[in-house]
Protein backbone atom coordinates (compact mmCIF):
# COMPACT_ATOMS: atom_id res chain seq x y z
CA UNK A 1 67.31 108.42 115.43
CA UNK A 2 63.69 106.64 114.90
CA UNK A 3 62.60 104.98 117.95
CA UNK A 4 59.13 104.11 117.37
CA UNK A 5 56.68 102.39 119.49
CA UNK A 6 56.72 98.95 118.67
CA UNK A 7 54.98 97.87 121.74
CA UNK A 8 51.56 100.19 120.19
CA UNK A 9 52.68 98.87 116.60
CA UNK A 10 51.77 95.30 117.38
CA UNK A 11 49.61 95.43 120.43
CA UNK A 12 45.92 95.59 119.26
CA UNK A 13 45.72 94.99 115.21
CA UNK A 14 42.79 97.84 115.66
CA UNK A 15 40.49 99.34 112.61
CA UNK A 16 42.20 98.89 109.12
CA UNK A 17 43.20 102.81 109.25
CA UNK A 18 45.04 102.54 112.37
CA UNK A 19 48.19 103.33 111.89
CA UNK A 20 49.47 99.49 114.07
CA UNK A 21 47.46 97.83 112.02
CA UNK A 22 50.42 95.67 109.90
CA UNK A 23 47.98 94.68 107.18
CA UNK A 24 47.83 98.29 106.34
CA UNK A 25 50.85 99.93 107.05
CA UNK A 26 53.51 97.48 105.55
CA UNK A 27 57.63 97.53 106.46
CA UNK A 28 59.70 97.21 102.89
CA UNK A 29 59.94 92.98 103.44
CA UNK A 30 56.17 93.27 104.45
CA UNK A 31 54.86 94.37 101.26
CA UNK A 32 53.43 92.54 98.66
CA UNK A 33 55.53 90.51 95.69
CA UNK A 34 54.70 91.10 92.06
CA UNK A 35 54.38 87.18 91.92
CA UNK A 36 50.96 88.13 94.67
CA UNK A 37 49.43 89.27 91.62
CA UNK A 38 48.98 86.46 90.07
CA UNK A 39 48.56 84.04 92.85
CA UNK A 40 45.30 82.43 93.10
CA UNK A 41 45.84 81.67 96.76
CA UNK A 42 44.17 84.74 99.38
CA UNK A 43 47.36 86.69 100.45
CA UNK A 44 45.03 89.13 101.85
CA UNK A 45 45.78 91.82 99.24
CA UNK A 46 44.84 90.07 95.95
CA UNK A 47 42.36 87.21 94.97
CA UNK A 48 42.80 85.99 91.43
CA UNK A 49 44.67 88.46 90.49
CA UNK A 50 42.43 91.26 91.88
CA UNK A 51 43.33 93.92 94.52
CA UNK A 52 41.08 93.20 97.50
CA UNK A 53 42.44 96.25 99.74
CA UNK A 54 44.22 99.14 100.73
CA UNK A 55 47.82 99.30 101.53
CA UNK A 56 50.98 101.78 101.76
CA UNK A 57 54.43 101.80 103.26
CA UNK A 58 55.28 104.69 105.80
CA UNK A 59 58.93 105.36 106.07
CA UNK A 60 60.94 108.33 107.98
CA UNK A 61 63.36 109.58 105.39
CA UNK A 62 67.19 109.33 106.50
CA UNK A 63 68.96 110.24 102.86
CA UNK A 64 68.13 111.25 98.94
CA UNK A 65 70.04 111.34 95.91
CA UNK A 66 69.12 111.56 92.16
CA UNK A 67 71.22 108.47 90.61
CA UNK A 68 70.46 107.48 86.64
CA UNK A 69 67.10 109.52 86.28
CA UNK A 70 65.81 108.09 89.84
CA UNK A 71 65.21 110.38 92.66
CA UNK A 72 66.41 107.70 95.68
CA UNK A 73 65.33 107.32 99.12
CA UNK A 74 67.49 106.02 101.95
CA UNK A 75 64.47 105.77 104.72
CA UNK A 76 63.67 103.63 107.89
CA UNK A 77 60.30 101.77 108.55
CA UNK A 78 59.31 100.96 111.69
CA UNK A 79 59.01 97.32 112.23
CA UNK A 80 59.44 94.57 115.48
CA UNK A 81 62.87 95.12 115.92
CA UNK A 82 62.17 99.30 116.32
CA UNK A 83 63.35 100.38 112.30
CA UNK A 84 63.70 98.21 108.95
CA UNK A 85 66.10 100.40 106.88
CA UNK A 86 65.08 100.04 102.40
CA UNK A 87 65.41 102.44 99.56
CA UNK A 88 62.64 104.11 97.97
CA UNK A 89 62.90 104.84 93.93
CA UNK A 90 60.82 107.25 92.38
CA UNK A 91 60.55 107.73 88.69
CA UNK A 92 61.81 110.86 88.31
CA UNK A 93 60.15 112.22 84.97
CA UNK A 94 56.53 112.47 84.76
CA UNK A 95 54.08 111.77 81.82
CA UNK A 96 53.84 115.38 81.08
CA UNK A 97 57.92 115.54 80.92
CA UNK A 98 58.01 117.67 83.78
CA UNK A 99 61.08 116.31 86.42
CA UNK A 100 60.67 115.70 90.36
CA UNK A 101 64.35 116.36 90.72
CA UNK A 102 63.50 119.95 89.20
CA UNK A 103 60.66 120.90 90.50
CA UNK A 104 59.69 122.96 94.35
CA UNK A 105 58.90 119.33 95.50
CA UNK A 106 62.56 118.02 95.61
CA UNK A 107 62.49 120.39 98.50
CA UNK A 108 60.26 118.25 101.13
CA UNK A 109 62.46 115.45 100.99
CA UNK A 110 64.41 116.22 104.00
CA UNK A 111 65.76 113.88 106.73
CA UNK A 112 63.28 113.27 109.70
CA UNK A 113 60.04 114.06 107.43
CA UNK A 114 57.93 111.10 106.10
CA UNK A 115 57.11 109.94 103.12
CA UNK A 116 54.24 107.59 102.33
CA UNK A 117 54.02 105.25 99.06
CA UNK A 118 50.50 103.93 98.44
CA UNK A 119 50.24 100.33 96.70
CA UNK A 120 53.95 99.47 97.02
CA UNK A 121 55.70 95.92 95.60
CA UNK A 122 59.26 95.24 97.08
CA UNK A 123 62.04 94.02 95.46
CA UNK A 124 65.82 93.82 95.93
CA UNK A 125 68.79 96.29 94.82
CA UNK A 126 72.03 96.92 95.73
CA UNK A 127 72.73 98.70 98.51
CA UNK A 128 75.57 101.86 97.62
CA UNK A 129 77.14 101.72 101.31
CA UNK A 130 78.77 98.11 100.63
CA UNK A 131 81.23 97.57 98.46
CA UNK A 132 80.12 93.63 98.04
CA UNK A 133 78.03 93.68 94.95
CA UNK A 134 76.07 90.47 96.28
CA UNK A 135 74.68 92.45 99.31
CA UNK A 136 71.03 93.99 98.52
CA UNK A 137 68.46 95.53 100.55
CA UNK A 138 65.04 95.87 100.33
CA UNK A 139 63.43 98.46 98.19
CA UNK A 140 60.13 99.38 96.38
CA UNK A 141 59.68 101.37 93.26
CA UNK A 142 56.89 104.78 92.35
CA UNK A 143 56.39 104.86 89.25
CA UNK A 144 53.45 107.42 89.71
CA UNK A 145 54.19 110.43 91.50
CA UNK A 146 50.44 110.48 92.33
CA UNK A 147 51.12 107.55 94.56
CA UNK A 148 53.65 109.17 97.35
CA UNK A 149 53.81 111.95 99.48
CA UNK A 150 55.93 113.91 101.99
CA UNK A 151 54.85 115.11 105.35
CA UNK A 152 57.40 117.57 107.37
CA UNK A 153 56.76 115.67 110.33
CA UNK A 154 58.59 112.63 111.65
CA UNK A 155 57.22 109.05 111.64
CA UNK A 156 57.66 108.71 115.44
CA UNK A 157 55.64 111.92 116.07
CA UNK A 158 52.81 109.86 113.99
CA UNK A 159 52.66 106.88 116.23
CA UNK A 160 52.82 108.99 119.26
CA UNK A 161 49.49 111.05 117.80
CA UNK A 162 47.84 107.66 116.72
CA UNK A 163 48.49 106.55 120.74
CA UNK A 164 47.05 110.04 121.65
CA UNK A 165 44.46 109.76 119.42
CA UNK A 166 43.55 105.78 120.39
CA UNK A 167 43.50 106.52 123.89
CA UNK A 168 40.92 109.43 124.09
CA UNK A 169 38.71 107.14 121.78
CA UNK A 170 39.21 104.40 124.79
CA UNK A 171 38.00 107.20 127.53
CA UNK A 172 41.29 108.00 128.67
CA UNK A 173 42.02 111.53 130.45
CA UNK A 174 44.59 113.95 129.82
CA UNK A 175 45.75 117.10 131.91
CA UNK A 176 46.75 119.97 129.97
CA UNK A 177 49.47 119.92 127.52
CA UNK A 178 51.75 122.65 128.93
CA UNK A 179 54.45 120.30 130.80
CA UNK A 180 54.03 122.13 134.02
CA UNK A 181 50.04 121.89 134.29
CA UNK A 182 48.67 119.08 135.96
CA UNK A 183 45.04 120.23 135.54
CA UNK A 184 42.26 118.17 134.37
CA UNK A 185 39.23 120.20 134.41
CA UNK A 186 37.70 123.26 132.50
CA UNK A 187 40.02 122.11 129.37
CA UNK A 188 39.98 123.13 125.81
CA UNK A 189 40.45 121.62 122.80
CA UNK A 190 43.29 123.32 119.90
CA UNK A 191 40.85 124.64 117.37
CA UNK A 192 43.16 122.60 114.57
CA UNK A 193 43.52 119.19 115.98
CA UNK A 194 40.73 118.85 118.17
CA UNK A 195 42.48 116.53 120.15
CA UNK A 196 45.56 118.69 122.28
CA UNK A 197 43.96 120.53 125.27
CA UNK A 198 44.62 123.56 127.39
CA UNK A 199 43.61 125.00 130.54
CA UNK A 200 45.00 128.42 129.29
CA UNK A 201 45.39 130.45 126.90
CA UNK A 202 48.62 131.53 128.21
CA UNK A 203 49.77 127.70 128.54
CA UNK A 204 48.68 126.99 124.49
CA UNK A 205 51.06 129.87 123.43
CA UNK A 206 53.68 128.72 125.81
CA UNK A 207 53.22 124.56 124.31
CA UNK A 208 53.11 125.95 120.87
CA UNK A 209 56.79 125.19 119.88
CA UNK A 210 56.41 121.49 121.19
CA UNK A 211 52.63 121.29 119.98
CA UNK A 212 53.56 122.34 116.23
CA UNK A 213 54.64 118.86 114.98
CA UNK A 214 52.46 117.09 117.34
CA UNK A 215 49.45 119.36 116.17
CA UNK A 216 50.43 118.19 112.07
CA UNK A 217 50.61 114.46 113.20
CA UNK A 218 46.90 114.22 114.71
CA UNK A 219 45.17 116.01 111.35
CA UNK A 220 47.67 113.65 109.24
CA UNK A 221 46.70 110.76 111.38
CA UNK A 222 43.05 111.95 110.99
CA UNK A 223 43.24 111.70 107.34
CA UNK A 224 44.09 108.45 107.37
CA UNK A 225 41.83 107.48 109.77
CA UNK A 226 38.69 108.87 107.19
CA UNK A 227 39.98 106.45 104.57
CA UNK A 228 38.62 102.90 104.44
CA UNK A 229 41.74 101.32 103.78
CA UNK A 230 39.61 97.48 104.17
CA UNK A 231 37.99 98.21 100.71
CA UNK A 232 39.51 97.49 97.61
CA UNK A 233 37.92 100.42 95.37
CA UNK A 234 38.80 103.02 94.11
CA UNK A 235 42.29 103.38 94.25
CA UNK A 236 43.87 106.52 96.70
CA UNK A 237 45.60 108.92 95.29
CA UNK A 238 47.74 112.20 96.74
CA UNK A 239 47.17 115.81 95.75
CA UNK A 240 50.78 116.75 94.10
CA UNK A 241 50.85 119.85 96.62
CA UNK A 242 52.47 120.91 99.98
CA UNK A 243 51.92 118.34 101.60
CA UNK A 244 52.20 120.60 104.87
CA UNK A 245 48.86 121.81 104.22
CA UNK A 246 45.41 120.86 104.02
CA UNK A 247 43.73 117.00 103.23
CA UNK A 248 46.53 115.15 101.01
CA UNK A 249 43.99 113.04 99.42
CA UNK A 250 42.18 113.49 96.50
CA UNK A 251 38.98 113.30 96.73
């Protein structure tokens, strides 16, 4: 079940990498309209016609299914109310013919990991669980692989890294991580994240099965965070590998 921290979500708006900063991190409804692209009015995304930012949807995936040459994604997004549930279509065959639904990556879409679609548009489309063809849902469309990506973590364990990570930056102290430490001093810092620390080495072995995920969230977090999502150029792009490893943007 995604819980989310709305509360953090929409407290501060925060720097435009932040992961509660709305303008940034859109919910399916929140995301720009085709018709945005050729508004001449500031939306805060396009000006005449021209991209003036950064912007992706974040969504914990709950289902997939390849329907009619689409691979499609049942996930949730968090929004006020805690989750805003929309599909995700992704074109299925690339430019170079190869197929997503045939290839190693079909494999990281599994319920509870996230996926990520940079510069979405939403739209409507039926939604398969009702039988009234009248009721839709939201959904946006990837027509370039090179604009989503999967991370084997969940979306909650994200928000709960960005709060870890936000409150160190505010001065905040934390005892060790091993639940039944309450020390404060003579700490260090996991050699991966940077961020986790222990009084022991005894006690970081011992957190290790809880700290796994949590350890994946802060670097993922920390990529965003290098990104300045507040300019408009040039556009991001993901590396097509495991996502589970190493800096998913291309540089």
């Amino acid at each position: 079940m995604v819980r989310y921290d709305t509360e953090f979500r929409h407290s501060r708006p925060g720097p435009a990498s932040h992961l509660n900063n709305s303008m940034t991190y859109r919910t399916f409804h929140g995301c720009p309209s085709q018709s945005n692209i050729s508004s001449v009015e500031d939306d805060g995304y396009f000006i005449d016609g021209n991209p003036v930012r950064h912007w992706c949807l974040m969504a914990e995936i709950a289902q997939v299914k390849v329907v009619n040459g689409e691979v499609v994604v049942l996930a949730v997004a968090a929004n006020d109310e805690g989750g805003e549930r929309g599909f995700i279509t992704i074109t299925d065959k690339a430019k170079d013919g190869s197929k997503l639904s045939e290839s190693k990556r079909i494999t990281e879409f599994k319920e509870g990991h996230t996926i990520v679609v940079l510069y979405p548009f939403h739209g409507r489309m039926h939604d398969p669980a009702y039988e009234d063809p009248d009721k839709t849902v939201w959904k946006v469309h990837v027509k370039k692989h090179k604009y989503f990506t999967i991370f084997p973590v969940s979306l909650d364990s994200l928000y709960e890294a960005q709060a870890r990570i936000s409150g160190r930056a505010r001065g905040q102290s934390f005892p060790c991580n091993e639940p039944s430490c309450s020390k404060y001093t003579n700490l260090q810092a996991c050699s991966a994240c940077h961020t986790i620390q222990y009084c022991s080495k005894e006690h970081q072995v011992a957190d290790w099965p809880k700290h796994k995920e949590q350890c994946k969230s802060i670097q993922i977090v920390g990529w965003f965070h290098k990104k300045n999502w507040a300019k408009s150029s040039p556009p991001f792009e993901f590396v097509q590998v495991s996502s589970g490893v190493g800096n998913p943007f291309r540089s």
